[in-house]
N, C-alpha and C. Protein backbone atom coordinates (compact mmCIF):
# COMPACT_ATOMS: atom_id res chain seq x y z
N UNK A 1 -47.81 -25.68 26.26
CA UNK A 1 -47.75 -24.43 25.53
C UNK A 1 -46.61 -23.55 26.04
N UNK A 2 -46.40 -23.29 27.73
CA UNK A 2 -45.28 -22.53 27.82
C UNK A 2 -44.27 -23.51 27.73
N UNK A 3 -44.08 -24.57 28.03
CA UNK A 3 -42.49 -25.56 27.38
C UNK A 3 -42.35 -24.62 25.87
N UNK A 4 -43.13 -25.30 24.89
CA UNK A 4 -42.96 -24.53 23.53
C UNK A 4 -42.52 -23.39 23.77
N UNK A 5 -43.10 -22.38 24.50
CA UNK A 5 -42.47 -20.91 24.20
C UNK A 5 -41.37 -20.70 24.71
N UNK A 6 -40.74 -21.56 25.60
CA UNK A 6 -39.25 -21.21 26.43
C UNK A 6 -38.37 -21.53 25.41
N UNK A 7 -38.91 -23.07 24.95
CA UNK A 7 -37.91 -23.53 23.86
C UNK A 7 -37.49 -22.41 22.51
N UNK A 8 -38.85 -21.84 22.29
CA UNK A 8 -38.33 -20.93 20.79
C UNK A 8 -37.43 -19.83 21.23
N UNK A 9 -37.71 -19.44 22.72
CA UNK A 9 -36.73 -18.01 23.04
C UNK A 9 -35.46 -18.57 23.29
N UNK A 10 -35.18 -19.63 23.33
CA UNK A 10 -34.23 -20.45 23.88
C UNK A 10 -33.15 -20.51 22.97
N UNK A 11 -33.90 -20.99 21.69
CA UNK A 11 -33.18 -21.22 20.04
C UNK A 11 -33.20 -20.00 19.12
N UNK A 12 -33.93 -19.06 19.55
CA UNK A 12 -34.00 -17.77 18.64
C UNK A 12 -32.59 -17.07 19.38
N UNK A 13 -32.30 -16.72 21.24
CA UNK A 13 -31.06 -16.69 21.98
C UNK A 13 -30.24 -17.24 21.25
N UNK A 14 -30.33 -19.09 21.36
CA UNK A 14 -28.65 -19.01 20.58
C UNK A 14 -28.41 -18.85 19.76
N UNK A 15 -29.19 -18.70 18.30
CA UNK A 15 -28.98 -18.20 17.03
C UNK A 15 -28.95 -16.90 16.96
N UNK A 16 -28.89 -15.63 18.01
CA UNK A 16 -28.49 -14.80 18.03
C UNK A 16 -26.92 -14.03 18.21
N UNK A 17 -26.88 -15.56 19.46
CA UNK A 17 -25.24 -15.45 19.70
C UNK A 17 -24.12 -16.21 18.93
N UNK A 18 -25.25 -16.88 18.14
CA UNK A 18 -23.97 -17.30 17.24
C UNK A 18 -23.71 -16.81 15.99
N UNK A 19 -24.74 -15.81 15.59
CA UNK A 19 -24.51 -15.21 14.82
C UNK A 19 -23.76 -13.73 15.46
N UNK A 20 -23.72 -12.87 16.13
CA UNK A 20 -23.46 -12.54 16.52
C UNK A 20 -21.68 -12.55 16.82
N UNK A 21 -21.30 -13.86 16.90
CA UNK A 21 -20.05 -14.58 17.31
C UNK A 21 -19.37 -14.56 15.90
N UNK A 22 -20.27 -15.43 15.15
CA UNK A 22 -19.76 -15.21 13.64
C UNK A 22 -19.47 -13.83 13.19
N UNK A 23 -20.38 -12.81 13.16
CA UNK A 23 -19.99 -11.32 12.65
C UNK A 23 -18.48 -10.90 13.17
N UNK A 24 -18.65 -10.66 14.59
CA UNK A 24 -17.01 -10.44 14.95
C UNK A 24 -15.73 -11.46 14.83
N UNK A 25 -16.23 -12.80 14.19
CA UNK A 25 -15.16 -13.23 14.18
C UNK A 25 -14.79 -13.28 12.66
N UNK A 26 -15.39 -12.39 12.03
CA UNK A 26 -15.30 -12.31 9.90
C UNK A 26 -15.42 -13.20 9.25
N UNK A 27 -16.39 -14.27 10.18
CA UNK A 27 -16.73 -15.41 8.86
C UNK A 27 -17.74 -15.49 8.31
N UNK A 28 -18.46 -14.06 8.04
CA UNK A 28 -19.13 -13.13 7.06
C UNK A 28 -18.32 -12.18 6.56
N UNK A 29 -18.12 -12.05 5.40
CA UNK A 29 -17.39 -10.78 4.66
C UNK A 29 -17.95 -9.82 4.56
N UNK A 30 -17.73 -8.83 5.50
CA UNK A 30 -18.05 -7.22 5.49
C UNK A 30 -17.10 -6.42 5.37
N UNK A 31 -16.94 -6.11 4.12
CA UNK A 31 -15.88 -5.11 3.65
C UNK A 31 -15.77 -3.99 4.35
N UNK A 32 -15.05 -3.17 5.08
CA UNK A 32 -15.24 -2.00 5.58
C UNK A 32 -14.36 -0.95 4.90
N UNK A 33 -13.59 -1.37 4.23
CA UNK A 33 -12.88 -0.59 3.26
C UNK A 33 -13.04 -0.25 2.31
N UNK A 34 -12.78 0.56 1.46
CA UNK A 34 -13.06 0.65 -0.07
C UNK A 34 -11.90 1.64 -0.34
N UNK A 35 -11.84 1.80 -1.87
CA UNK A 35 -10.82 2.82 -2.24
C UNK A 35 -11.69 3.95 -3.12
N UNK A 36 -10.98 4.98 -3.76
CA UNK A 36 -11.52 5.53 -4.17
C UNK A 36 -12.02 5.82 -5.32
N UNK A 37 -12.62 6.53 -5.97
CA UNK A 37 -13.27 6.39 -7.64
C UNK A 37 -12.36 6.00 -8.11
N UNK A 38 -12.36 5.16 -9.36
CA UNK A 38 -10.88 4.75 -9.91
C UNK A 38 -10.41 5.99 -10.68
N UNK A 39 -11.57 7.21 -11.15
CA UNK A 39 -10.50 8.16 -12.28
C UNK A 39 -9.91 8.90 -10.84
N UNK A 40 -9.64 8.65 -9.70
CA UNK A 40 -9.07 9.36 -8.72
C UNK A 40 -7.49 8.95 -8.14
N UNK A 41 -7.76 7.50 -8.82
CA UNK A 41 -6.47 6.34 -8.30
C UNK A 41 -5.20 6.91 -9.32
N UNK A 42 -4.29 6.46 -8.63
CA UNK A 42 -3.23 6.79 -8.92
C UNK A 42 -2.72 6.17 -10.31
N UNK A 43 -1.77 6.23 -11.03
CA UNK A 43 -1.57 5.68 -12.31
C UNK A 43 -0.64 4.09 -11.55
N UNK A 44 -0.89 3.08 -11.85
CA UNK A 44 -0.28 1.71 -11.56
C UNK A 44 1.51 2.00 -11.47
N UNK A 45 2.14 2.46 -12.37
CA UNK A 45 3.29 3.15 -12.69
C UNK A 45 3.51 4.09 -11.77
N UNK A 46 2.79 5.01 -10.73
CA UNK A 46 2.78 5.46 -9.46
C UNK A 46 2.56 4.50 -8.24
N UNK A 47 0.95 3.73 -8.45
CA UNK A 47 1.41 3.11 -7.08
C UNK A 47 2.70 1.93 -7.19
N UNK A 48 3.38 1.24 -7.94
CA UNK A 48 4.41 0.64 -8.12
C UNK A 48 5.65 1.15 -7.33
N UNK A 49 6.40 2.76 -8.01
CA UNK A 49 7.12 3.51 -7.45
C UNK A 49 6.85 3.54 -5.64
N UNK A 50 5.43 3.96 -5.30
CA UNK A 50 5.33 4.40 -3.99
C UNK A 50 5.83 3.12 -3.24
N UNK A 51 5.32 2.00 -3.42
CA UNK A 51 5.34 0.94 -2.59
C UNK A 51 7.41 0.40 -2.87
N UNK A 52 7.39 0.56 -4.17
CA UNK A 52 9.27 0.59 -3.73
C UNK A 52 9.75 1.54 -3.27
N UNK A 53 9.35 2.87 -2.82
CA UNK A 53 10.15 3.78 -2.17
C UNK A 53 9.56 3.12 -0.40
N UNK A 54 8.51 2.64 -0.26
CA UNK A 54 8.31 2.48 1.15
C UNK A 54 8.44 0.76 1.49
N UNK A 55 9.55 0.04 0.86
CA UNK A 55 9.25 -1.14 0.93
C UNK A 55 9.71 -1.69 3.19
N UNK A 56 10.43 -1.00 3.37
CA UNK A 56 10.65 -1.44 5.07
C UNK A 56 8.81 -1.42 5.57
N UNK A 57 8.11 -0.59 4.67
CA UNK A 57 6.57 -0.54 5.51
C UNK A 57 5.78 -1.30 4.93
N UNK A 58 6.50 -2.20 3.72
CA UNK A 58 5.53 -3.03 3.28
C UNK A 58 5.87 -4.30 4.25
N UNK A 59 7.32 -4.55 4.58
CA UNK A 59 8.33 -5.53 4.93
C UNK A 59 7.32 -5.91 6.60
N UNK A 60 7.15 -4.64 7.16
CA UNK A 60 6.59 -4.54 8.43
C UNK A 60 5.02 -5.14 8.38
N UNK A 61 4.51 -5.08 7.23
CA UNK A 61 2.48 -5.22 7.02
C UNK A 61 3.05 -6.61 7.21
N UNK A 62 3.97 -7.33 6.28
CA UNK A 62 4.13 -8.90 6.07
C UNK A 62 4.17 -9.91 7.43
N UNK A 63 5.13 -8.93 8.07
CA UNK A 63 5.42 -9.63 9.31
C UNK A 63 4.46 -9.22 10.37
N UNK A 64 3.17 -9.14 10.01
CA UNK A 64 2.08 -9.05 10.73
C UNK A 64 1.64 -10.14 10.93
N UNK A 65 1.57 -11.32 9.96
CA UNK A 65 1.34 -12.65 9.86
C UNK A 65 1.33 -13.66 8.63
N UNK A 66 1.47 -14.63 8.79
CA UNK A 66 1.16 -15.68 7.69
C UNK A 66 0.48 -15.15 6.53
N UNK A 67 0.71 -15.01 5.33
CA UNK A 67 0.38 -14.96 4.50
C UNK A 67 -0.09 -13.67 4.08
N UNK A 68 0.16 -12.60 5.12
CA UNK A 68 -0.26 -11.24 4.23
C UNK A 68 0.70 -10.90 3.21
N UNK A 69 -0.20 -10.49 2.09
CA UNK A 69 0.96 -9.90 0.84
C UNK A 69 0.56 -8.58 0.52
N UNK A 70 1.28 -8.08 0.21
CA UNK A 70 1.47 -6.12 -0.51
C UNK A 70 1.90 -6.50 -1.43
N UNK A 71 0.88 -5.56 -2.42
CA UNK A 71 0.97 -5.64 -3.98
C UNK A 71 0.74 -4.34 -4.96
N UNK A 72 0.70 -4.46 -5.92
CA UNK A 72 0.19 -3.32 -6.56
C UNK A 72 -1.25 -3.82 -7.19
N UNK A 73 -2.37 -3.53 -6.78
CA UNK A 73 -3.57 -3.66 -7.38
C UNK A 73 -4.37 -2.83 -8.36
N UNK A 74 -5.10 -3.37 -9.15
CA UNK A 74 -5.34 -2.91 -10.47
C UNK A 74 -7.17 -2.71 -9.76
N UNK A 75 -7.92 -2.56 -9.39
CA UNK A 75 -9.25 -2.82 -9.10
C UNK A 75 -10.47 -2.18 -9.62
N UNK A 76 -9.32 -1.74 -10.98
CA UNK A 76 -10.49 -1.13 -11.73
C UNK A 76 -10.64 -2.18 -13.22
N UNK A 77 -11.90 -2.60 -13.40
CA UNK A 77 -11.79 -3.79 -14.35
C UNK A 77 -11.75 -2.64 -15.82
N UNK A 78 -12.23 -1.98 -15.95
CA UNK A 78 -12.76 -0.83 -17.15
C UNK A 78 -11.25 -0.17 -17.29
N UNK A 79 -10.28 0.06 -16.24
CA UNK A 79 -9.37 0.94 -16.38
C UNK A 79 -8.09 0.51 -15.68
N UNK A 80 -7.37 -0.54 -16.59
CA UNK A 80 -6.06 -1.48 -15.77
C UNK A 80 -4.84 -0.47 -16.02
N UNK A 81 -5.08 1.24 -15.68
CA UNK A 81 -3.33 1.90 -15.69
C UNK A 81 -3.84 2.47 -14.64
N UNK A 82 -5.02 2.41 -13.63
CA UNK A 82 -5.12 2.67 -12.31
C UNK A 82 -4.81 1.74 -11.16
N UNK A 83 -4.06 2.58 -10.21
CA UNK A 83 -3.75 1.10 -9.83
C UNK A 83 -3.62 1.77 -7.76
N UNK A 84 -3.06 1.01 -6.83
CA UNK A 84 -3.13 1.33 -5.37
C UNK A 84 -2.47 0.04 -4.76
N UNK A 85 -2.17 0.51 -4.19
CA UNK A 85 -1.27 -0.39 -2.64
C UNK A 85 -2.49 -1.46 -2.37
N UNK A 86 -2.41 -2.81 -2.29
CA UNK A 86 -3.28 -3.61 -2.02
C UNK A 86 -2.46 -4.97 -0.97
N UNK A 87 -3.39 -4.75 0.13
CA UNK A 87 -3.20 -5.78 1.31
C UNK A 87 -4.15 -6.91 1.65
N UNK A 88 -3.48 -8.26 1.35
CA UNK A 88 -4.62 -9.13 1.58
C UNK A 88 -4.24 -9.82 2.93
N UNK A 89 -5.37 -9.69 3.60
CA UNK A 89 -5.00 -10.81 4.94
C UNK A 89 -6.09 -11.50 5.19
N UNK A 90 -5.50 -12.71 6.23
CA UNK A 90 -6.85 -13.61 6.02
C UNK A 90 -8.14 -13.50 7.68
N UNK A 91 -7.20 -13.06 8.46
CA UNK A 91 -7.85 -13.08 10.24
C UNK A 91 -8.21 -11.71 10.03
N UNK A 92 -9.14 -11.31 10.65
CA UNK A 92 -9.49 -9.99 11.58
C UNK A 92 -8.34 -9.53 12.35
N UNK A 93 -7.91 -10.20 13.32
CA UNK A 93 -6.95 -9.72 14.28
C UNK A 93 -5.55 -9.30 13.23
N UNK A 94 -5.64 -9.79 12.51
CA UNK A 94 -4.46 -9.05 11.23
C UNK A 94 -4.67 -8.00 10.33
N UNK A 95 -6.24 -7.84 10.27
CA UNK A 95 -6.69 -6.81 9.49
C UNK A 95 -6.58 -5.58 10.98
N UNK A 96 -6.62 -5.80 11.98
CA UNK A 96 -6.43 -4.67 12.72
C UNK A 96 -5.19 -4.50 12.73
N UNK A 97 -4.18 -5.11 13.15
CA UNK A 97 -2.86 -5.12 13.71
C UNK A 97 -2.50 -3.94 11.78
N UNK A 98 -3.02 -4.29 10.86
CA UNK A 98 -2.35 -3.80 9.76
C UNK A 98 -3.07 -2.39 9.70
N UNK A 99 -4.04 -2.25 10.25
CA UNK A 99 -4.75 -0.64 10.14
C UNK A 99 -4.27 0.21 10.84
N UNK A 100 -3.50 -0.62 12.71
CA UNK A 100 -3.17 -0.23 13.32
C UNK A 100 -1.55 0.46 12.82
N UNK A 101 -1.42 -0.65 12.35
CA UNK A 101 0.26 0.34 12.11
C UNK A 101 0.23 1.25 10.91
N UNK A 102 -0.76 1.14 9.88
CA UNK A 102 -1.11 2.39 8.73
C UNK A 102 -1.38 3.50 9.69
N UNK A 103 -2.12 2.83 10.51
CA UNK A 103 -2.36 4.56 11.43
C UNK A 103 -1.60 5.43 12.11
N UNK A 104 -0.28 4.51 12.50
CA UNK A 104 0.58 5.34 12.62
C UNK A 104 1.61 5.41 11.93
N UNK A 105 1.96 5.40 10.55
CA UNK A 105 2.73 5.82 9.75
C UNK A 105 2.18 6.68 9.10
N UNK A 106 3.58 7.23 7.90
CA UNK A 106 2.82 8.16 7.22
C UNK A 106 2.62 7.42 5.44
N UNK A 107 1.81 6.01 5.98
CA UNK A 107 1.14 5.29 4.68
C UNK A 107 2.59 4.80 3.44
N UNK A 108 2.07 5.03 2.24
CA UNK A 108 2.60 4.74 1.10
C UNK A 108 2.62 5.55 0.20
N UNK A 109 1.95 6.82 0.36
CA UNK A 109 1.98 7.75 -0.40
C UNK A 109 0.86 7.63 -1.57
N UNK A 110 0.04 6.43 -1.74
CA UNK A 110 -0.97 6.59 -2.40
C UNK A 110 -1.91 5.57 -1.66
N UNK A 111 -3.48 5.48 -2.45
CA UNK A 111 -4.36 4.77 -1.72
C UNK A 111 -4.04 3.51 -1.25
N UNK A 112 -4.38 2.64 -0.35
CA UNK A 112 -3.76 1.39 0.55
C UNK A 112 -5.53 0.72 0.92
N UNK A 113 -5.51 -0.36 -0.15
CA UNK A 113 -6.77 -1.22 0.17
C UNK A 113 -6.96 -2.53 0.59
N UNK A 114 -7.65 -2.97 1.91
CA UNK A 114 -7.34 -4.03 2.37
C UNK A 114 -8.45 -4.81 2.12
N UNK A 115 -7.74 -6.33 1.62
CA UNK A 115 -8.88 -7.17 1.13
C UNK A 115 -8.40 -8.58 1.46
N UNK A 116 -9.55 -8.78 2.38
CA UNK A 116 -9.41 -10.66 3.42
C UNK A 116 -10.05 -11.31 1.96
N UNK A 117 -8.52 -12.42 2.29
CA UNK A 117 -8.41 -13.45 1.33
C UNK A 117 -9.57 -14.44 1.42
C-alpha cells in the first residue's frame, strides 16, 4: 500500500514538471498579447505608411531570428480596412528579444501584435 502511494506522488511530481517545463518553453499557446478593439485600429492604409516610415525597426525585429516577419495585418475578419503592425515568431526567446527591443524604441507609430507561428 505505501509502495503504491510513493509511486502516484512520484508520477503526479513528474507530470507536474513536465508540464510545467512545457508552459515556459511555449509548447502550449498562451497568447499574452492582444491588440485593440478593431473600430480603434488604425486604417490598413495607415498601418502600411507607419511600418514604411520605420522600416530600419522592422529590419532590426527580422534580425532577431530565423523566420520572423513584419507585416501589415488585417485581424479584423468583419472589418479588412483595419489593419496594425503584425510580428510572427516562432521561439519564446524571440518573442522576448522582440518585446525587448519594442520596449525600447519609440514602436511604429501604430498598434504592433505579436503572433507565434
Amino acid at each position: 500500500m505505501k509502495s503504491s502511494s510513493i509511486i502516484m506522488i512520484g508520477v503526479v511530481f513528474l507530470l507536474l514538471v513536465v508540464l510545467a517545463f512545457a508552459l515556459l518553453n511555449g509548447w502550449f499557446p498562451v497568447s499574452r498579447d492582444t491588440h485593440p478593439p478593431c473600430e480603434q485600429l488604425p486604417t490598413t492604409a495607415e498601418a502600411t505608411s507607419a511600418l514604411a516610415n520605420n522600416e530600419s525597426l522592422a529590419e532590426k525585429i527580422k534580425a532577431l531570428g530565423d523566420g520572423i516577419t513584419v507585416e501589415v495585418g488585417k485581424p479584423c475578419n468583419d472589418d479588412q480596412e483595419r489593419g496594425l503592425v503584425l510580428v510572427s515568431y516562432s521561439t519564446k526567446s524571440e518573442r522576448d528579444a522582440i518585446s525587448d527591443l519594442l520596449g525600447r524604441r519609440e514602436g511604429f507609430g501604430v498598434p504592433v501584435h505579436l503572433v507565434k507561428r
